[in-house]
C-alpha atoms as a PDB file:
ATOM      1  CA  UNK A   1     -53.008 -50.509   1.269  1.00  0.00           C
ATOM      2  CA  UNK A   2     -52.708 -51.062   5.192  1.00  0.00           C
ATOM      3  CA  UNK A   3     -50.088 -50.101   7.146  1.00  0.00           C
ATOM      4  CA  UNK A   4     -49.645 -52.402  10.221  1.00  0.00           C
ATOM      5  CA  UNK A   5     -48.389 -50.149  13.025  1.00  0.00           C
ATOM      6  CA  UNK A   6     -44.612 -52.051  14.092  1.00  0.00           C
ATOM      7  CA  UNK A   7     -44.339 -52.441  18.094  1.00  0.00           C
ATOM      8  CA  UNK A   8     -45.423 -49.564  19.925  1.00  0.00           C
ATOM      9  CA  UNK A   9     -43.018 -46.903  20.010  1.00  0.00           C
ATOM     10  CA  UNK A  10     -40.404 -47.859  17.877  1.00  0.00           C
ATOM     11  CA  UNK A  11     -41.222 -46.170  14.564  1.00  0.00           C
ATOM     12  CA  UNK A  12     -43.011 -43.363  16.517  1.00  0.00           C
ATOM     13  CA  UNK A  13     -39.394 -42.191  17.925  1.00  0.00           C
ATOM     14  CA  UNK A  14     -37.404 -41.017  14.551  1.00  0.00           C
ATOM     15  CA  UNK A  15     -41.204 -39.213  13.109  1.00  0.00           C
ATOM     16  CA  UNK A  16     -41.204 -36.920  15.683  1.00  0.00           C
ATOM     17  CA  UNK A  17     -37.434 -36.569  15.835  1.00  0.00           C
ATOM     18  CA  UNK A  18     -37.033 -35.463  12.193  1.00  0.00           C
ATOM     19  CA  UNK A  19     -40.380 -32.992  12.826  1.00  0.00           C
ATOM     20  CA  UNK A  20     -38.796 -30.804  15.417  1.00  0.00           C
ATOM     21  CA  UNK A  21     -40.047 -32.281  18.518  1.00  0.00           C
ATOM     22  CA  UNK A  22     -38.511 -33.612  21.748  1.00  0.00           C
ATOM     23  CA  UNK A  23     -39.865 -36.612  22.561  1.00  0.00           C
ATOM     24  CA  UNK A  24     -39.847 -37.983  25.958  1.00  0.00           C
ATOM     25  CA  UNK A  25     -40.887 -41.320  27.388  1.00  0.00           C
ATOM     26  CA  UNK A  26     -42.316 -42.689  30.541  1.00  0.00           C
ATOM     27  CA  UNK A  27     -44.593 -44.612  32.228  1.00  0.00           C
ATOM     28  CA  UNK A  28     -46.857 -42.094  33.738  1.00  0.00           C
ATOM     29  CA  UNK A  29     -46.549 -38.375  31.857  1.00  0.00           C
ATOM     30  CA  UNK A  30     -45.965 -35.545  34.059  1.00  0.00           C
ATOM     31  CA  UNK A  31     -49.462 -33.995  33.386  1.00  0.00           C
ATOM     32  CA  UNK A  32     -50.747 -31.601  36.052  1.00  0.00           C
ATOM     33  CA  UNK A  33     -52.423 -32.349  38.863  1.00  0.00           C
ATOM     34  CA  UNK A  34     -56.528 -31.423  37.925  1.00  0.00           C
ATOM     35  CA  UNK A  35     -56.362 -28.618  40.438  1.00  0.00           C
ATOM     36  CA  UNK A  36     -53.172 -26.913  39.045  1.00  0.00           C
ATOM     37  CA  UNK A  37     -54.780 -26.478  35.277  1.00  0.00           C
ATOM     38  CA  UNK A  38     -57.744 -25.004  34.403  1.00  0.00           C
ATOM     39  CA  UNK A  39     -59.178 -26.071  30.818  1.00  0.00           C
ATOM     40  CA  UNK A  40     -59.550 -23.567  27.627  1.00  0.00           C
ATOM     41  CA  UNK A  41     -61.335 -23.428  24.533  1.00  0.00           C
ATOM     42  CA  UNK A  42     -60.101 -21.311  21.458  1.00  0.00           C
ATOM     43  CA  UNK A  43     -61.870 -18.294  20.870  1.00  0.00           C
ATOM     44  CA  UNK A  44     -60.024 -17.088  17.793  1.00  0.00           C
ATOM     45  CA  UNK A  45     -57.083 -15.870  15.814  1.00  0.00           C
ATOM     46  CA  UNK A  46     -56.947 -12.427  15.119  1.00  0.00           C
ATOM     47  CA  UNK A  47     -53.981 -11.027  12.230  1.00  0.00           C
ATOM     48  CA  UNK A  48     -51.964  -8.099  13.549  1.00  0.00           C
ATOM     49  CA  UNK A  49     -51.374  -5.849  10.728  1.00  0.00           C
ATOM     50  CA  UNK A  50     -48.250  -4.706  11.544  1.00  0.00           C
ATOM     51  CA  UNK A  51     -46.251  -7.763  12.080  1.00  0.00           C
ATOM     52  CA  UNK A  52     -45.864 -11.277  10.462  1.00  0.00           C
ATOM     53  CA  UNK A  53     -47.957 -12.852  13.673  1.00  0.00           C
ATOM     54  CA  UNK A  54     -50.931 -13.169  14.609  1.00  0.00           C
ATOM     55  CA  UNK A  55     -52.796 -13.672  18.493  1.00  0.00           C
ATOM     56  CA  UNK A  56     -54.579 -16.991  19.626  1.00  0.00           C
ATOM     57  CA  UNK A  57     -57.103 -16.067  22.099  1.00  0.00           C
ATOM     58  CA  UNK A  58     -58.249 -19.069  24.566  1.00  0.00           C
ATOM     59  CA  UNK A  59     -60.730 -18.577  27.286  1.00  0.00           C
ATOM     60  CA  UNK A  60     -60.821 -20.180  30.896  1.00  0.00           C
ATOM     61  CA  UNK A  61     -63.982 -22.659  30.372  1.00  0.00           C
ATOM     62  CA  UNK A  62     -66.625 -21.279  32.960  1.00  0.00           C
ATOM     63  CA  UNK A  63     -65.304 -17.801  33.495  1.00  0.00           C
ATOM     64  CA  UNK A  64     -64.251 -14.649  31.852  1.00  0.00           C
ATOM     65  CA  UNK A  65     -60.294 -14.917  31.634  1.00  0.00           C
ATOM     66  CA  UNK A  66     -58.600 -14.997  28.188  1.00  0.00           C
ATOM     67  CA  UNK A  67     -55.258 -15.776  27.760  1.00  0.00           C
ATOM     68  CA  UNK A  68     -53.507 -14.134  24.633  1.00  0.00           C
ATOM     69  CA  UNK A  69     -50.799 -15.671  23.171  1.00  0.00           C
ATOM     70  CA  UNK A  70     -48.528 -14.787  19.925  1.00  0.00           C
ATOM     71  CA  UNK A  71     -48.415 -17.142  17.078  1.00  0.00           C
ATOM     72  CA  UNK A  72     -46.806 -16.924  13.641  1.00  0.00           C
ATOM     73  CA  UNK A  73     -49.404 -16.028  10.530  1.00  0.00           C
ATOM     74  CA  UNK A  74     -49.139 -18.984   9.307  1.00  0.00           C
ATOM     75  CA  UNK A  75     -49.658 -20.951  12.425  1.00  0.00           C
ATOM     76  CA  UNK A  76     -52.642 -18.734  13.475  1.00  0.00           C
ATOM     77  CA  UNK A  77     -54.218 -19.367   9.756  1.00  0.00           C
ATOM     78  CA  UNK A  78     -54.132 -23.010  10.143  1.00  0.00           C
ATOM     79  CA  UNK A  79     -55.411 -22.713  13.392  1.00  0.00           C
ATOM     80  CA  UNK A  80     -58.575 -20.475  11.860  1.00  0.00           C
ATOM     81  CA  UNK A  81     -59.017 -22.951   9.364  1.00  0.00           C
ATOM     82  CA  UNK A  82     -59.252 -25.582  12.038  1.00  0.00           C
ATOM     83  CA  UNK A  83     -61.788 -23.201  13.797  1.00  0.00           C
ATOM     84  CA  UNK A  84     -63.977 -22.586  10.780  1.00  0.00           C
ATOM     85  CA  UNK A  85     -63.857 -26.467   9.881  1.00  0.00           C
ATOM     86  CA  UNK A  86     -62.785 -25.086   6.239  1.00  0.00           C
ATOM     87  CA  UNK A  87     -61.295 -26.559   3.612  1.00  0.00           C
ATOM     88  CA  UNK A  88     -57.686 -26.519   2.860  1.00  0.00           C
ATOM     89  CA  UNK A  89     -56.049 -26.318  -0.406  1.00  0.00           C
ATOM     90  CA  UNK A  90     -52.984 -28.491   1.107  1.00  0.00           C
ATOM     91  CA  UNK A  91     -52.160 -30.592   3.934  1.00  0.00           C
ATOM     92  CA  UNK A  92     -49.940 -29.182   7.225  1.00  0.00           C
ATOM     93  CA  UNK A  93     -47.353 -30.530   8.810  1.00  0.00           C
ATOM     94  CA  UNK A  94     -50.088 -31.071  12.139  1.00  0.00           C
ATOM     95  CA  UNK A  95     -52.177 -33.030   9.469  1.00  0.00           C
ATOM     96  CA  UNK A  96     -49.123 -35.215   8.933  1.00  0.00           C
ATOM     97  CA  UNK A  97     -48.209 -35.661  12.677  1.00  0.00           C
ATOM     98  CA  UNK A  98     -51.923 -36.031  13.693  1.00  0.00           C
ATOM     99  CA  UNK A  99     -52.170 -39.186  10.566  1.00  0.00           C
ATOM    100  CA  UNK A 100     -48.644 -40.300  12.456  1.00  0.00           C
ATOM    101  CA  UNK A 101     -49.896 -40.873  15.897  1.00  0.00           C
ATOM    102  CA  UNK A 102     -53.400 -42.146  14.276  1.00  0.00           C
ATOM    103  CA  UNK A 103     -51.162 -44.668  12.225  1.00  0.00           C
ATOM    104  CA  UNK A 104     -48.807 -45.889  15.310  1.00  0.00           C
ATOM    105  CA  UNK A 105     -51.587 -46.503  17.531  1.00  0.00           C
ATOM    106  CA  UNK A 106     -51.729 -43.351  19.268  1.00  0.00           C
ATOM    107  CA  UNK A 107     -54.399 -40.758  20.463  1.00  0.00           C
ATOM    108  CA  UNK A 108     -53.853 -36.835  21.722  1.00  0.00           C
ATOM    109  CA  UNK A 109     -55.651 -37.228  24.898  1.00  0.00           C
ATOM    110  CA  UNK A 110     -54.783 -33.152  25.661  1.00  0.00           C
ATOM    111  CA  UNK A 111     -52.255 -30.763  25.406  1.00  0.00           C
ATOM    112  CA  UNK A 112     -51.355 -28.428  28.105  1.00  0.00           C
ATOM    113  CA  UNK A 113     -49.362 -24.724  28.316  1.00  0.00           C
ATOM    114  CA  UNK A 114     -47.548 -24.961  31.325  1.00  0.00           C
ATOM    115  CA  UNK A 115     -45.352 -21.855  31.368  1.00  0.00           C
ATOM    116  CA  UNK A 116     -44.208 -18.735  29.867  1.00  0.00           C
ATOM    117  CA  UNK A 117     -41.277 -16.725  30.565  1.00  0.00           C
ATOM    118  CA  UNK A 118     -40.288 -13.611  28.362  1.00  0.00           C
ATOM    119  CA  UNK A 119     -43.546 -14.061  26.539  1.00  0.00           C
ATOM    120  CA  UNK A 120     -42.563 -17.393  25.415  1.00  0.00           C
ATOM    121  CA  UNK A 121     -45.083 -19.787  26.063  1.00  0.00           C
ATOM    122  CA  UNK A 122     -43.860 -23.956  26.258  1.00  0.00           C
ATOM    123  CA  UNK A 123     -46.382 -26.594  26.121  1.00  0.00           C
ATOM    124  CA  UNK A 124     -46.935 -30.178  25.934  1.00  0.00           C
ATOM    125  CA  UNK A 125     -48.937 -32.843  23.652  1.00  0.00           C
ATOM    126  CA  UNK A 126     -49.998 -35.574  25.786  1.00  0.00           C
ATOM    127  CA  UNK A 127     -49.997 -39.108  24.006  1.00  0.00           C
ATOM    128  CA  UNK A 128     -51.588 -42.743  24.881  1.00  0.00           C
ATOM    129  CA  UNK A 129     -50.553 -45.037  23.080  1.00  0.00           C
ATOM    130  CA  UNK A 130     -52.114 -48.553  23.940  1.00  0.00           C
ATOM    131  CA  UNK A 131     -51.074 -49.254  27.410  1.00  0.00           C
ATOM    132  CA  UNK A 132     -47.936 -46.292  27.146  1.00  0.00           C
ATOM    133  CA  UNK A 133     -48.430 -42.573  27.872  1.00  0.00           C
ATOM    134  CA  UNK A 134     -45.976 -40.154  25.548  1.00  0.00           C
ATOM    135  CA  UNK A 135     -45.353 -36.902  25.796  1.00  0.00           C
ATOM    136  CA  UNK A 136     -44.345 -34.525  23.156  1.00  0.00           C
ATOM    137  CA  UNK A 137     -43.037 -30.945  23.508  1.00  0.00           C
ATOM    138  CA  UNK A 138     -43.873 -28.146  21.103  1.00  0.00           C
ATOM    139  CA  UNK A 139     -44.965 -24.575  20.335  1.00  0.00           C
ATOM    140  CA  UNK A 140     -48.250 -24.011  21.646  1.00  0.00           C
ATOM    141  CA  UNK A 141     -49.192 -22.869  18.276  1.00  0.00           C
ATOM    142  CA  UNK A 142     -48.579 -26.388  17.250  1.00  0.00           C
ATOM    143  CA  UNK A 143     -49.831 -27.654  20.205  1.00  0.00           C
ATOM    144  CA  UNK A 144     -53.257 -25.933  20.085  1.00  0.00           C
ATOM    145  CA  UNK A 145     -53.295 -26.767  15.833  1.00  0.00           C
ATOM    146  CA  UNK A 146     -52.870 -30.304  16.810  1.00  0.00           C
ATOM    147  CA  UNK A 147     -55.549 -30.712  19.641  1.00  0.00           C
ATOM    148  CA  UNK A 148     -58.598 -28.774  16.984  1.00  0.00           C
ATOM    149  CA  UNK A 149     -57.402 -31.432  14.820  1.00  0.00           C
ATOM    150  CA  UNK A 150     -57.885 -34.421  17.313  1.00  0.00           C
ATOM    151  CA  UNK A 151     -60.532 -33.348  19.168  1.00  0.00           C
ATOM    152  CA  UNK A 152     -58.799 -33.047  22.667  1.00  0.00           C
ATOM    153  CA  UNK A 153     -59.137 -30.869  25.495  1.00  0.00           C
ATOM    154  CA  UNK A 154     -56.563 -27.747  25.804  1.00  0.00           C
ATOM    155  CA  UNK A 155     -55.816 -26.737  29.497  1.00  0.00           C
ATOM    156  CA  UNK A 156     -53.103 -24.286  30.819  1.00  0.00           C
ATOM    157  CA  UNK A 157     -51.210 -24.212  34.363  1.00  0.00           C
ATOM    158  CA  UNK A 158     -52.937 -22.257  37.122  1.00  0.00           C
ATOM    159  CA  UNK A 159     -49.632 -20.005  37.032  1.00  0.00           C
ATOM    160  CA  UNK A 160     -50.008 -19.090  33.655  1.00  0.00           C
ATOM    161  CA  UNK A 161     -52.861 -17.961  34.045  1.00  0.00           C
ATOM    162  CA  UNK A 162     -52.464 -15.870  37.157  1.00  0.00           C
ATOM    163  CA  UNK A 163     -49.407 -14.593  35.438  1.00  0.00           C
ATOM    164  CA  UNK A 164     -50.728 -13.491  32.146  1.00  0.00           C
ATOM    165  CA  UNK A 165     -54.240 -14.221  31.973  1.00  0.00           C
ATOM    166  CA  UNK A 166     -56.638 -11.028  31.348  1.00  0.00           C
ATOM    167  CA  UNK A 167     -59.669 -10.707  33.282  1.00  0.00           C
ATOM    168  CA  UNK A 168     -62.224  -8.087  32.681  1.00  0.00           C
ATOM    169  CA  UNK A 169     -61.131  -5.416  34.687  1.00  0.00           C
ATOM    170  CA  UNK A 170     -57.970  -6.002  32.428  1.00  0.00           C
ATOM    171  CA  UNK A 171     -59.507  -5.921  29.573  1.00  0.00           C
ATOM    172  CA  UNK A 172     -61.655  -2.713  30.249  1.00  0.00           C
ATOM    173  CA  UNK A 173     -58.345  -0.967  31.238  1.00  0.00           C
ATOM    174  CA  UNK A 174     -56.684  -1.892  28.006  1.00  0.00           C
ATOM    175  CA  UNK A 175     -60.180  -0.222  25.931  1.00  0.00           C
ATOM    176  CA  UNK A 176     -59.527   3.094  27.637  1.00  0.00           C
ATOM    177  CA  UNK A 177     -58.254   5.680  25.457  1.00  0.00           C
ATOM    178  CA  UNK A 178     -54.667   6.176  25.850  1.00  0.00           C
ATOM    179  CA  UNK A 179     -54.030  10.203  27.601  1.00  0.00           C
ATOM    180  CA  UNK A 180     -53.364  12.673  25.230  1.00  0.00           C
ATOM    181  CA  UNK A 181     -50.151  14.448  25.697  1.00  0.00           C
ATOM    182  CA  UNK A 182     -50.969  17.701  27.550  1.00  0.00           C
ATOM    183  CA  UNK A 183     -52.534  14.820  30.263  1.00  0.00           C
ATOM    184  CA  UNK A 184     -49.219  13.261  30.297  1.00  0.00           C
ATOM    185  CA  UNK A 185     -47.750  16.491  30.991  1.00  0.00           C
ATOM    186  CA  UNK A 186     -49.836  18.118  33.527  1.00  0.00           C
ATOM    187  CA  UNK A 187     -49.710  14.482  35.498  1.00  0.00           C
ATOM    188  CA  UNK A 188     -53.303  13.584  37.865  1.00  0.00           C
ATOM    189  CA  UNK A 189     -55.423  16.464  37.803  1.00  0.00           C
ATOM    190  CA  UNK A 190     -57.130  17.015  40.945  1.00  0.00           C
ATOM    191  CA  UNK A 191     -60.828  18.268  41.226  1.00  0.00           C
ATOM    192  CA  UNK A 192     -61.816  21.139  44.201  1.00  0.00           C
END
C-alpha cells in the first residue's frame, strides 16, 4: 500500500503534536550561524550504576573536547543500539517519528544543542521539507536518537561548549585521585 503524503505540512502538524514536540514554522529556521556551532560526533553511552540514567558523550569533530550530557537509560540504550547498528527486538518512538517525516516528505538535515542551563540541555531537529524548512524542539536525547537514525550531522552552540565542554586538562583533573582526609585536613602542604 502507498501512502501519498497530503500537502506539505498539514498532516505533519497534529504527529508531532500528539508526540510531545513543539513544532514551529517558518520560512528560514533559526539555525546558527556556521561560526557559532561547532559539529559533534557520538562517542558513546556509558550506564551509571547508581542511577536510572545514563551519559551521551559527543566529541568536537577535529579536536579533543567532549561534551557530556545526561540521558535517561532507556534513551541512552536506544542511542547504543543506534551506535552499534544492532538489531532491535521492537520499534521506538524515534523509529516512528523518523518513518513520519520520511512519509510527509521530509528530511533531518541536523539537529543542534543550543543551550543548557541547570544541566538541562534544549535542542533542536532541523527539518526540510520540499521547498519549507521546520523546526522541531526536543530532548537532546531524542534529538541525537533521531539524527543516528537519519544520518544527519549533530552540532552544538559555541557557548555550550565553552560552558560545559571538557577539554583535556579537564579531563586529567577529573582522573586524579580524590585527597584523602588527613590532606583535607592539614590543607596545601608546603615543601622546604
Amino acid at each position: 500500500m502507498h501512502i501519498t503524503p497530503p500537502r506539505a505540512g498539514l498532516a505533519l502538524f497534529p504527529l508531532l503534536v500528539t508526540t510531545g514536540a513543539a513544532f514551529l514554522i517558518g520560512g528560514e529556521t533559526h539555525a546558527a550561524a556556521p561560526q557559532d556551532v561547532v559539529e559533534l560526533e557520538v562517542l558513546g553511552v556509558a550506564p551509571l550504576e547508581s542511577e536510572a540514567a545514563s551519559i551521551l558523550v559527543l566529541r568536537q569533530k577535529g579536536a579533543q573536547v567532549v561534551l557530556p550530557i545526561y540521558v535517561g537509560r532507556e534513551e541512552g540504550a536506544d542511542i547504543d543500539l543506534r551506535l552499534r547498528r544492532a538489531p532491535s527486538a521492537r520499534s521506538h518512538a524515534i523509529d516512528l517519528l523518523a518513518g513520519a517525516i520520511v512519509t510527509l516528505g521530509g528530511k533531518v538535515t541536523r539537529v543542534e544543542i543550543q543551550s543548557v542551563h541547570a544541566a538541562l540541555f534544549r535542542a533542536r531537529v532541523l527539518l526540510q521539507q520540499g521547498d519549507r524548512r521546520l523546526e522541531l524542539e526536543g530532548r537532546p536525547s531524542d534529538s541525537v536518537a533521531l539524527a543516528l537514525a537519519e544520518h544527519a550531522p549533530i552540532f552544538a552552540a559555541r557557548k555550550v561548549m565553552a560552558e560545559v565542554g571538557l577539554g583535556p586538562s579537564d579531563l586529567d583533573r577529573m582522573r586524579e585521585p580524590p585527597p584523602t582526609a588527613e590532606e583535607q585536613k592539614l590543607g596545601p602542604v608546603e615543601s622546604f
